[in-house]
N, C-alpha and C. Protein backbone atom coordinates (compact mmCIF):
# COMPACT_ATOMS: atom_id res chain seq x y z
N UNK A 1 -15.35 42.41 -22.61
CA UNK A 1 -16.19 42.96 -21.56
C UNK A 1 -15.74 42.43 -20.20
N UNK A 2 -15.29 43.52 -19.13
CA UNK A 2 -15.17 43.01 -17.98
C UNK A 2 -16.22 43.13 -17.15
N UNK A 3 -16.53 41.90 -16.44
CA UNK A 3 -17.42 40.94 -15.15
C UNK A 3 -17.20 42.47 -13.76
N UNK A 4 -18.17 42.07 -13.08
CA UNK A 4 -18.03 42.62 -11.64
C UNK A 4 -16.64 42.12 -11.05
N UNK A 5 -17.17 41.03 -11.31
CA UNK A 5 -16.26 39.81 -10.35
C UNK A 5 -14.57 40.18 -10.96
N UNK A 6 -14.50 40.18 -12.60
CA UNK A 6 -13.27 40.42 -12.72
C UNK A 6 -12.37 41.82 -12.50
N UNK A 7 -13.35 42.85 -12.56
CA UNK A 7 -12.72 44.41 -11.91
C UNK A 7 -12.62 44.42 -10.33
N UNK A 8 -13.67 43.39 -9.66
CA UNK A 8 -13.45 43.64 -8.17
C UNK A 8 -11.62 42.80 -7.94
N UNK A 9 -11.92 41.76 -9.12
CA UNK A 9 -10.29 40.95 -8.30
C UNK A 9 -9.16 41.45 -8.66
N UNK A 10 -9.46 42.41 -10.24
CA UNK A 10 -8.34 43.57 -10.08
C UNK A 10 -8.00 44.16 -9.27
N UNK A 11 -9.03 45.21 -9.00
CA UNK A 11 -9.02 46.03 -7.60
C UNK A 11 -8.07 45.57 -6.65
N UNK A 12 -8.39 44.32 -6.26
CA UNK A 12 -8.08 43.89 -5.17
C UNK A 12 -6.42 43.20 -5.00
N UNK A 13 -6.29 42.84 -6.64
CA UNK A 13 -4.74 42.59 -6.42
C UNK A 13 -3.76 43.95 -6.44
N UNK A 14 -4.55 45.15 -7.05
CA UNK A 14 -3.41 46.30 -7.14
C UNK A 14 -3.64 46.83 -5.60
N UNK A 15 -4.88 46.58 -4.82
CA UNK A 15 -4.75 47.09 -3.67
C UNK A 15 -3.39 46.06 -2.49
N UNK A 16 -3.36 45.33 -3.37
CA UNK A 16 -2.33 44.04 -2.48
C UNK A 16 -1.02 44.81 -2.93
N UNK A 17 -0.74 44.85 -3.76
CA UNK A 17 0.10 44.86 -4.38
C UNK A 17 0.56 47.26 -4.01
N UNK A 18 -0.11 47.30 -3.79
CA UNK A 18 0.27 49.18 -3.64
C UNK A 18 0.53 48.61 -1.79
N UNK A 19 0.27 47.55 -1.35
CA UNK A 19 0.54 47.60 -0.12
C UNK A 19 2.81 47.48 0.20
N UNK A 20 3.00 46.89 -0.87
CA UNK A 20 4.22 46.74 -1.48
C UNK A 20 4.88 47.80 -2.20
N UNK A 21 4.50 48.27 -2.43
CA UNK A 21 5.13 50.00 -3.20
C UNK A 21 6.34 50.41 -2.23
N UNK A 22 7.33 51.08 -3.32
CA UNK A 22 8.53 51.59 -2.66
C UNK A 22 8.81 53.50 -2.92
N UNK A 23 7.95 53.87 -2.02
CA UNK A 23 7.50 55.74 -2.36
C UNK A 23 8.47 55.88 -1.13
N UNK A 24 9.45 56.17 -0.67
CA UNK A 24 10.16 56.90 0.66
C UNK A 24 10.04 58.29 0.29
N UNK A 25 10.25 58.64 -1.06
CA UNK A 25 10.60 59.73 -1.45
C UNK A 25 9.46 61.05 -1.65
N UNK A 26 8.22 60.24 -2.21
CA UNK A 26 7.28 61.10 -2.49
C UNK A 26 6.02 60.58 -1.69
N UNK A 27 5.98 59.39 -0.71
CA UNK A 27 5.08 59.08 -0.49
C UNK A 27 3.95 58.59 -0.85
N UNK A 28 3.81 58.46 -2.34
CA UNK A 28 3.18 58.05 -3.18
C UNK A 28 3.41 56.80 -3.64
N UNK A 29 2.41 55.75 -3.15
CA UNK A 29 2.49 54.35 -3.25
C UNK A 29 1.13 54.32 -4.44
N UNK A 30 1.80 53.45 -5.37
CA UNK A 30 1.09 52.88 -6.38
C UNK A 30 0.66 51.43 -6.50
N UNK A 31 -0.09 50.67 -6.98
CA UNK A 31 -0.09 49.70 -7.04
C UNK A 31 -0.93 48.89 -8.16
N UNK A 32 -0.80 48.06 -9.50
CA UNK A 32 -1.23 47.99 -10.32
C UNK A 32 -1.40 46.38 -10.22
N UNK A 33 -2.44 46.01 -11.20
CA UNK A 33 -3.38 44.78 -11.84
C UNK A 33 -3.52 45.07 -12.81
N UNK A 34 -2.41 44.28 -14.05
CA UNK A 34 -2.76 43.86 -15.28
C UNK A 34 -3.51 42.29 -16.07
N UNK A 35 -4.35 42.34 -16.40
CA UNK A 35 -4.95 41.26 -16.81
C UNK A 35 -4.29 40.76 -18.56
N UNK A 36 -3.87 39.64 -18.96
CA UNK A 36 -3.50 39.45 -20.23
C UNK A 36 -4.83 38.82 -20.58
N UNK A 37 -4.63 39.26 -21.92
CA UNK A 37 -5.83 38.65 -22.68
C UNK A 37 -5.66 36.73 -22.40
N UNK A 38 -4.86 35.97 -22.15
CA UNK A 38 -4.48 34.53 -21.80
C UNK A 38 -5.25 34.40 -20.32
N UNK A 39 -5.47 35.51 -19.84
CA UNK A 39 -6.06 34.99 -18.40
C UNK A 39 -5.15 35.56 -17.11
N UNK A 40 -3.58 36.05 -17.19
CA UNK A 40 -3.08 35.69 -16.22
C UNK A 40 -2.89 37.56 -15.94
N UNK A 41 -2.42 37.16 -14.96
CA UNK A 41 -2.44 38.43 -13.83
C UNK A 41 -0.86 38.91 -13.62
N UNK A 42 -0.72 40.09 -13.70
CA UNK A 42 0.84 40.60 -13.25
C UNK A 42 0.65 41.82 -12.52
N UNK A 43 1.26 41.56 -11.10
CA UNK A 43 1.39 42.88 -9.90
C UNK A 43 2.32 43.64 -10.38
N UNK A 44 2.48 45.16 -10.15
CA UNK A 44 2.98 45.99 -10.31
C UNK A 44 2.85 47.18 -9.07
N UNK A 45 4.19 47.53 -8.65
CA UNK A 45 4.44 49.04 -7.89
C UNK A 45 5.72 49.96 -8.14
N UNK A 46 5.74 51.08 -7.82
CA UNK A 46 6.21 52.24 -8.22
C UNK A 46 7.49 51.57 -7.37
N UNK A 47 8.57 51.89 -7.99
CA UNK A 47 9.86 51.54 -7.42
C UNK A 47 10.81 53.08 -7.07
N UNK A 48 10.56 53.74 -5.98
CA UNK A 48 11.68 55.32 -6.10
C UNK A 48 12.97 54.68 -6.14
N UNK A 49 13.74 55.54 -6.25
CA UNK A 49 14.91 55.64 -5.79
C UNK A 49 15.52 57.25 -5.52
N UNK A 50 17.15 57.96 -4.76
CA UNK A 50 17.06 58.54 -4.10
C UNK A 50 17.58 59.16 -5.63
N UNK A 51 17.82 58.85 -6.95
CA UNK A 51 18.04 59.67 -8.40
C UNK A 51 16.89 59.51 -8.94
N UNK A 52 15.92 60.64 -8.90
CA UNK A 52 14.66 60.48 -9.31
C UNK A 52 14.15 59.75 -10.15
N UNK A 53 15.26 60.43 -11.67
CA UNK A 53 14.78 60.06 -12.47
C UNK A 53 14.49 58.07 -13.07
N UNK A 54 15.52 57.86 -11.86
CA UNK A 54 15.16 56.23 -12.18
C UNK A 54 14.41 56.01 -11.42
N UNK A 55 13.23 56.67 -10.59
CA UNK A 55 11.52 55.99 -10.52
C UNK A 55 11.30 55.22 -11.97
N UNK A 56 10.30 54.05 -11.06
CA UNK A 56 9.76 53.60 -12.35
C UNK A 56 7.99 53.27 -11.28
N UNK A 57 7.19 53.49 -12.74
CA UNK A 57 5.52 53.55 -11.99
C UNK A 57 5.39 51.80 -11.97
N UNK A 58 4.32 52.16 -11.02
CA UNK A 58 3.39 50.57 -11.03
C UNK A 58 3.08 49.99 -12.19
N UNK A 59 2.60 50.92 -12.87
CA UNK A 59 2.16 50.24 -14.40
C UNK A 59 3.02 49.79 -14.92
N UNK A 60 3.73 50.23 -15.53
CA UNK A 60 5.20 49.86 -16.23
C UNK A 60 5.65 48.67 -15.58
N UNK A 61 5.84 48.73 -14.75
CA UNK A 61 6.54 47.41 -13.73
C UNK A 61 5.86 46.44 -13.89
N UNK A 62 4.26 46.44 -14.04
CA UNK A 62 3.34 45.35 -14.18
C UNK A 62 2.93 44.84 -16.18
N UNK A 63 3.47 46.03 -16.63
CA UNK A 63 3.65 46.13 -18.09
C UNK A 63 4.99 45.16 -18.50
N UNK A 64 5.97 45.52 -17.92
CA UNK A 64 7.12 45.13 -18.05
C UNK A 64 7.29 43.55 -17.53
N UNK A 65 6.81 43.25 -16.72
CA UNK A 65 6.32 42.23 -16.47
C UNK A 65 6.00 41.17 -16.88
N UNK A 66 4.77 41.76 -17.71
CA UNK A 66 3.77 40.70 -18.56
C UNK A 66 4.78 40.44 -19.82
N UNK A 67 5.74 41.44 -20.34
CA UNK A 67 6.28 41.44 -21.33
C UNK A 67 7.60 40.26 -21.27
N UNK A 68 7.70 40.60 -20.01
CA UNK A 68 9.08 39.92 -20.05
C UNK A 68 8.48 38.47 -20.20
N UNK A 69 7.48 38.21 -19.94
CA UNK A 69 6.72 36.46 -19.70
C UNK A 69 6.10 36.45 -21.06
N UNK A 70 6.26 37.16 -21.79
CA UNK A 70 5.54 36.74 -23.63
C UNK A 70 4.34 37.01 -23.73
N UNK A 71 4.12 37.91 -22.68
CA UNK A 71 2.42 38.53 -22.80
C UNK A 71 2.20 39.68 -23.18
N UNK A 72 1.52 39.89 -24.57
CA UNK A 72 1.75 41.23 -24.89
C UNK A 72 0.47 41.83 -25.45
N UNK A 73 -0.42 40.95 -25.29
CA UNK A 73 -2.36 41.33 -25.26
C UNK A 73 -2.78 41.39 -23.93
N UNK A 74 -3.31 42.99 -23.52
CA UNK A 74 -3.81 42.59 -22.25
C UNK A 74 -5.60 43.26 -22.74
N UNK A 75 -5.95 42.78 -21.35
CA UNK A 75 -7.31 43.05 -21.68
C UNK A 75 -7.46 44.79 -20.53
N UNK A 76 -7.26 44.56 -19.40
CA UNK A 76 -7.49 45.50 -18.31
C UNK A 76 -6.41 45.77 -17.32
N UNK A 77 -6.27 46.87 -16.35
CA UNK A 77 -5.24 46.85 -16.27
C UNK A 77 -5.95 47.90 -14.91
N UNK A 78 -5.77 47.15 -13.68
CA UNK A 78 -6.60 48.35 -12.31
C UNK A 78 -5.31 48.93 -11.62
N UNK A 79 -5.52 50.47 -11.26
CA UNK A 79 -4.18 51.02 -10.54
C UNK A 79 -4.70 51.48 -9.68
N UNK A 80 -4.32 51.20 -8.44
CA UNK A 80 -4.68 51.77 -7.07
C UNK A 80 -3.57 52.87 -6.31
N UNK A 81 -4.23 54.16 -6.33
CA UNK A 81 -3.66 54.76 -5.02
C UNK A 81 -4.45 55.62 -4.13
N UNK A 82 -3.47 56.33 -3.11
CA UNK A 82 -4.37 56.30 -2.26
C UNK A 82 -5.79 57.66 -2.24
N UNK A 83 -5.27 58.67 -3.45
CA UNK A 83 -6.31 59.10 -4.11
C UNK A 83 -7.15 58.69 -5.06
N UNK A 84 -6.79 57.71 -5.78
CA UNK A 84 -7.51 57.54 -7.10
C UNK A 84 -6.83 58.34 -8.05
N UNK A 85 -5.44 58.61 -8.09
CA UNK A 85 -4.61 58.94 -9.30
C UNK A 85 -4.98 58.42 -10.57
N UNK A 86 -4.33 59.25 -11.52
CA UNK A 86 -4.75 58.73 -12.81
C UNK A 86 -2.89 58.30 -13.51
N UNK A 87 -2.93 56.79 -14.28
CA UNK A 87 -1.91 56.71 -14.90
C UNK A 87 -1.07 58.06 -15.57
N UNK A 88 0.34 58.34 -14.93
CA UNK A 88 1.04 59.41 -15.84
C UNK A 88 1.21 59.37 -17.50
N UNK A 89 1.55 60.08 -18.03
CA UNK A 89 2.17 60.13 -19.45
C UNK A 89 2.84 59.19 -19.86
N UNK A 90 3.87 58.75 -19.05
CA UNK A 90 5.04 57.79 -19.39
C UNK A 90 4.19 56.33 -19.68
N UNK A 91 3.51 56.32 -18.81
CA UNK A 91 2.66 54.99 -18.19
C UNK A 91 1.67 54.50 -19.59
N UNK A 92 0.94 56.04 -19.75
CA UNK A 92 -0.44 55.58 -20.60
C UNK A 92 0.65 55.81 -22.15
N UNK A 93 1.54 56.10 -22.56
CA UNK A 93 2.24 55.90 -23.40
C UNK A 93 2.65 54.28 -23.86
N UNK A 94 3.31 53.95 -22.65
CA UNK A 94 3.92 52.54 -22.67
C UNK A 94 2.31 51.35 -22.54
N UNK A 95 1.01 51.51 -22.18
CA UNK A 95 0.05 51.18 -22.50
C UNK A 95 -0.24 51.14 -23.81
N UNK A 96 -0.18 52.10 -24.29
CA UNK A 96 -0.69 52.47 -26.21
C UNK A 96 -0.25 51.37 -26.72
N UNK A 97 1.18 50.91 -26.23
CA UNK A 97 2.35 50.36 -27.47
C UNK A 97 1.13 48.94 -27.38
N UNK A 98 1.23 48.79 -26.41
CA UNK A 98 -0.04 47.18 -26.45
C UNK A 98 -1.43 47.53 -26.98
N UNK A 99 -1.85 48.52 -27.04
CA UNK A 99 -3.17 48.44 -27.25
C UNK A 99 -4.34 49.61 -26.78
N UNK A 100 -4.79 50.31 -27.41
CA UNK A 100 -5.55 51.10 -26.57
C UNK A 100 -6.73 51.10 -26.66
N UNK A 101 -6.91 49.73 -26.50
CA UNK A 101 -8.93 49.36 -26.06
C UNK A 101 -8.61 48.57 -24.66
N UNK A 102 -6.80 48.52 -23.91
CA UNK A 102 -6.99 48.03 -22.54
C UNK A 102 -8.19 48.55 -21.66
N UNK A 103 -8.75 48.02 -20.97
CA UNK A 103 -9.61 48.96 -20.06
C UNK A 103 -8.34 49.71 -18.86
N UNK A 104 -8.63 50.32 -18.58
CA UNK A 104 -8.09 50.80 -17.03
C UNK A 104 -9.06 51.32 -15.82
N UNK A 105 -8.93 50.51 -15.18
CA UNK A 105 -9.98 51.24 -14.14
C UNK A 105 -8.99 51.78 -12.51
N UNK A 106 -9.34 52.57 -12.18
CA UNK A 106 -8.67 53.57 -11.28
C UNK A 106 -9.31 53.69 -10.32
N UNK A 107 -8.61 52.97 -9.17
CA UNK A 107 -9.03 52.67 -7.76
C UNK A 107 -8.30 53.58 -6.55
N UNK A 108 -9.26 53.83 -5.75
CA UNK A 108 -8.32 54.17 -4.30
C UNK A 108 -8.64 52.67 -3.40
N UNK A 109 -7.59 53.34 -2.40
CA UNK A 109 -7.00 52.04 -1.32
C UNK A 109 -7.95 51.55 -0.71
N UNK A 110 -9.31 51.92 -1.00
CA UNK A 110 -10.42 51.39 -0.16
C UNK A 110 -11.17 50.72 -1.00
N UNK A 111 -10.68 50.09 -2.50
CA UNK A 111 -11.08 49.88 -3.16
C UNK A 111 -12.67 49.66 -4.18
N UNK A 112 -12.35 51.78 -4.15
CA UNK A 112 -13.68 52.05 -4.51
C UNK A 112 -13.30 52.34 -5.86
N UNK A 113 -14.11 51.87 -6.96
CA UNK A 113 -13.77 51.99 -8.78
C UNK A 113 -14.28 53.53 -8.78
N UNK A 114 -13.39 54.34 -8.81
CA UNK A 114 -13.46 55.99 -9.38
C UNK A 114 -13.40 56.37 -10.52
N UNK A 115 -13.08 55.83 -11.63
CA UNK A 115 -13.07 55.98 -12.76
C UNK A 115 -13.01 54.57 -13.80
N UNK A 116 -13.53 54.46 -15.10
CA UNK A 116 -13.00 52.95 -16.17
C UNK A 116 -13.30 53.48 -16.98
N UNK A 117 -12.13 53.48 -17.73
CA UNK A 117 -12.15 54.11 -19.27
C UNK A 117 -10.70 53.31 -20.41
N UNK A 118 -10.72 53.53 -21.42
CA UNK A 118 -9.90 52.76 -22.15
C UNK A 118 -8.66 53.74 -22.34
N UNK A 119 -6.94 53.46 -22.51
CA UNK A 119 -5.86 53.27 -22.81
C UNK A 119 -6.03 54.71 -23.88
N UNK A 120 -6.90 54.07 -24.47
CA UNK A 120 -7.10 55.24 -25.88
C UNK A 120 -8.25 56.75 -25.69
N UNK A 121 -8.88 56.39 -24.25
CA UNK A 121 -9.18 57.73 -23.98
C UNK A 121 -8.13 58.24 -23.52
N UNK A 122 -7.73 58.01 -22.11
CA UNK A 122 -6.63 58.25 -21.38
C UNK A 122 -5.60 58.63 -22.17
N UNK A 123 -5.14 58.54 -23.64
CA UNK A 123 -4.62 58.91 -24.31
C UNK A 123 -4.61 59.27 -25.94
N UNK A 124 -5.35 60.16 -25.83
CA UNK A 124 -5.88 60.57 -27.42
C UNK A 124 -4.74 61.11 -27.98
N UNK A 125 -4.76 60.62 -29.51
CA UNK A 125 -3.76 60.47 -30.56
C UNK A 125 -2.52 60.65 -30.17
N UNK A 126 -2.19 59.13 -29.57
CA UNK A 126 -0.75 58.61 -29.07
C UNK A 126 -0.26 58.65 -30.48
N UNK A 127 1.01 58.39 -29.69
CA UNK A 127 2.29 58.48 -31.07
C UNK A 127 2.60 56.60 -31.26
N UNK A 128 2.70 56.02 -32.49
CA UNK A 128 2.82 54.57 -32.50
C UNK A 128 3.89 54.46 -33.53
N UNK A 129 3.78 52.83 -33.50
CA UNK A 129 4.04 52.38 -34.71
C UNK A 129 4.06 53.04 -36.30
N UNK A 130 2.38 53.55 -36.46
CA UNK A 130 2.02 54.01 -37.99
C UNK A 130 2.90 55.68 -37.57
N UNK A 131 3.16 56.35 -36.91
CA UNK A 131 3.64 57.62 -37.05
C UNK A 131 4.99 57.08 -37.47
N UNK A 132 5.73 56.01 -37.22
CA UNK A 132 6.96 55.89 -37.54
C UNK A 132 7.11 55.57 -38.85
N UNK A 133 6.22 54.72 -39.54
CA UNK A 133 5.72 53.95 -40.68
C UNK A 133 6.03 55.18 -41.50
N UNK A 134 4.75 56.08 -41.14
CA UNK A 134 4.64 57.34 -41.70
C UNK A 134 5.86 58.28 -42.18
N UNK A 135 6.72 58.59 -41.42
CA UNK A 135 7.80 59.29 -40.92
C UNK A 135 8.90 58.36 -42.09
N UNK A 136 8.75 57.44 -42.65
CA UNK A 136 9.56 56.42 -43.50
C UNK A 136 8.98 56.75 -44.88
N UNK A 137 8.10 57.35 -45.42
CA UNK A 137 7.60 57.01 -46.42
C UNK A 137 8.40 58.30 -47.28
């Protein structure tokens, strides 16, 4: 269960952290707060570049992150932009692989909570592990 206190300091690091975003291309600055289930915090922003396809989102970056440091339980995970976007496909995919009771809550830059819902709404019947399991038998 997340606190006031702990969604407002999400909020507030992906709003730090989308202040850092690298959008030249689309203008679209992202900025993410992942919480590990250990306590600790990893910033994340959208990185363009001028070959599209190697964008990489805030999430991921803040996913990738936690991973690279041996953190691979998170609890919540706040993304700020300056609409209140919702995590892409790629994003709430690479979420699943950890878990889909993360919370996510979805902020704009004025850090107002527009939406909180779990990994596993945001993505109903992801593809995992057991489909591969499956796919073996």
């Amino acid at each position: 269960m997340l606190t006031d206190e702990i969604r407002q300091s999400l909020i507030e690091q992906a709003q730090d952290a989308w202040e850092r975003a690298y959008a030249p291309y689309s203008e679209y600055a992202v900025g993410a707060a992942l919480l590990t289930d250990s306590g600790k915090i990893f910033q994340g922003v959208n990185i363009e570049n001028a070959v599209y396809p190697l964008t990489i989102c805030g999430e991921r970056v803040a996913v990738f992150k936690a991973v690279s440091e041996g953190e691979m339980s998170f609890k919540a995970i706040a993304v700020v932009t300056k609409n209140g976007g919702s995590p892409c496909g790629s994003c709430r995919q690479v979420l699943a692989e950890f878990g889909l009771d993360t919370v996510v809550l979805i902020a704009d830059t004025q850090g107002s909570l527009l939406d909180e819902l779990t990994v596993g709404e945001l993505l109903p019947h992801s593809f995992s592990q057991a489909d591969l399991d499956a796919a073996r038998d």
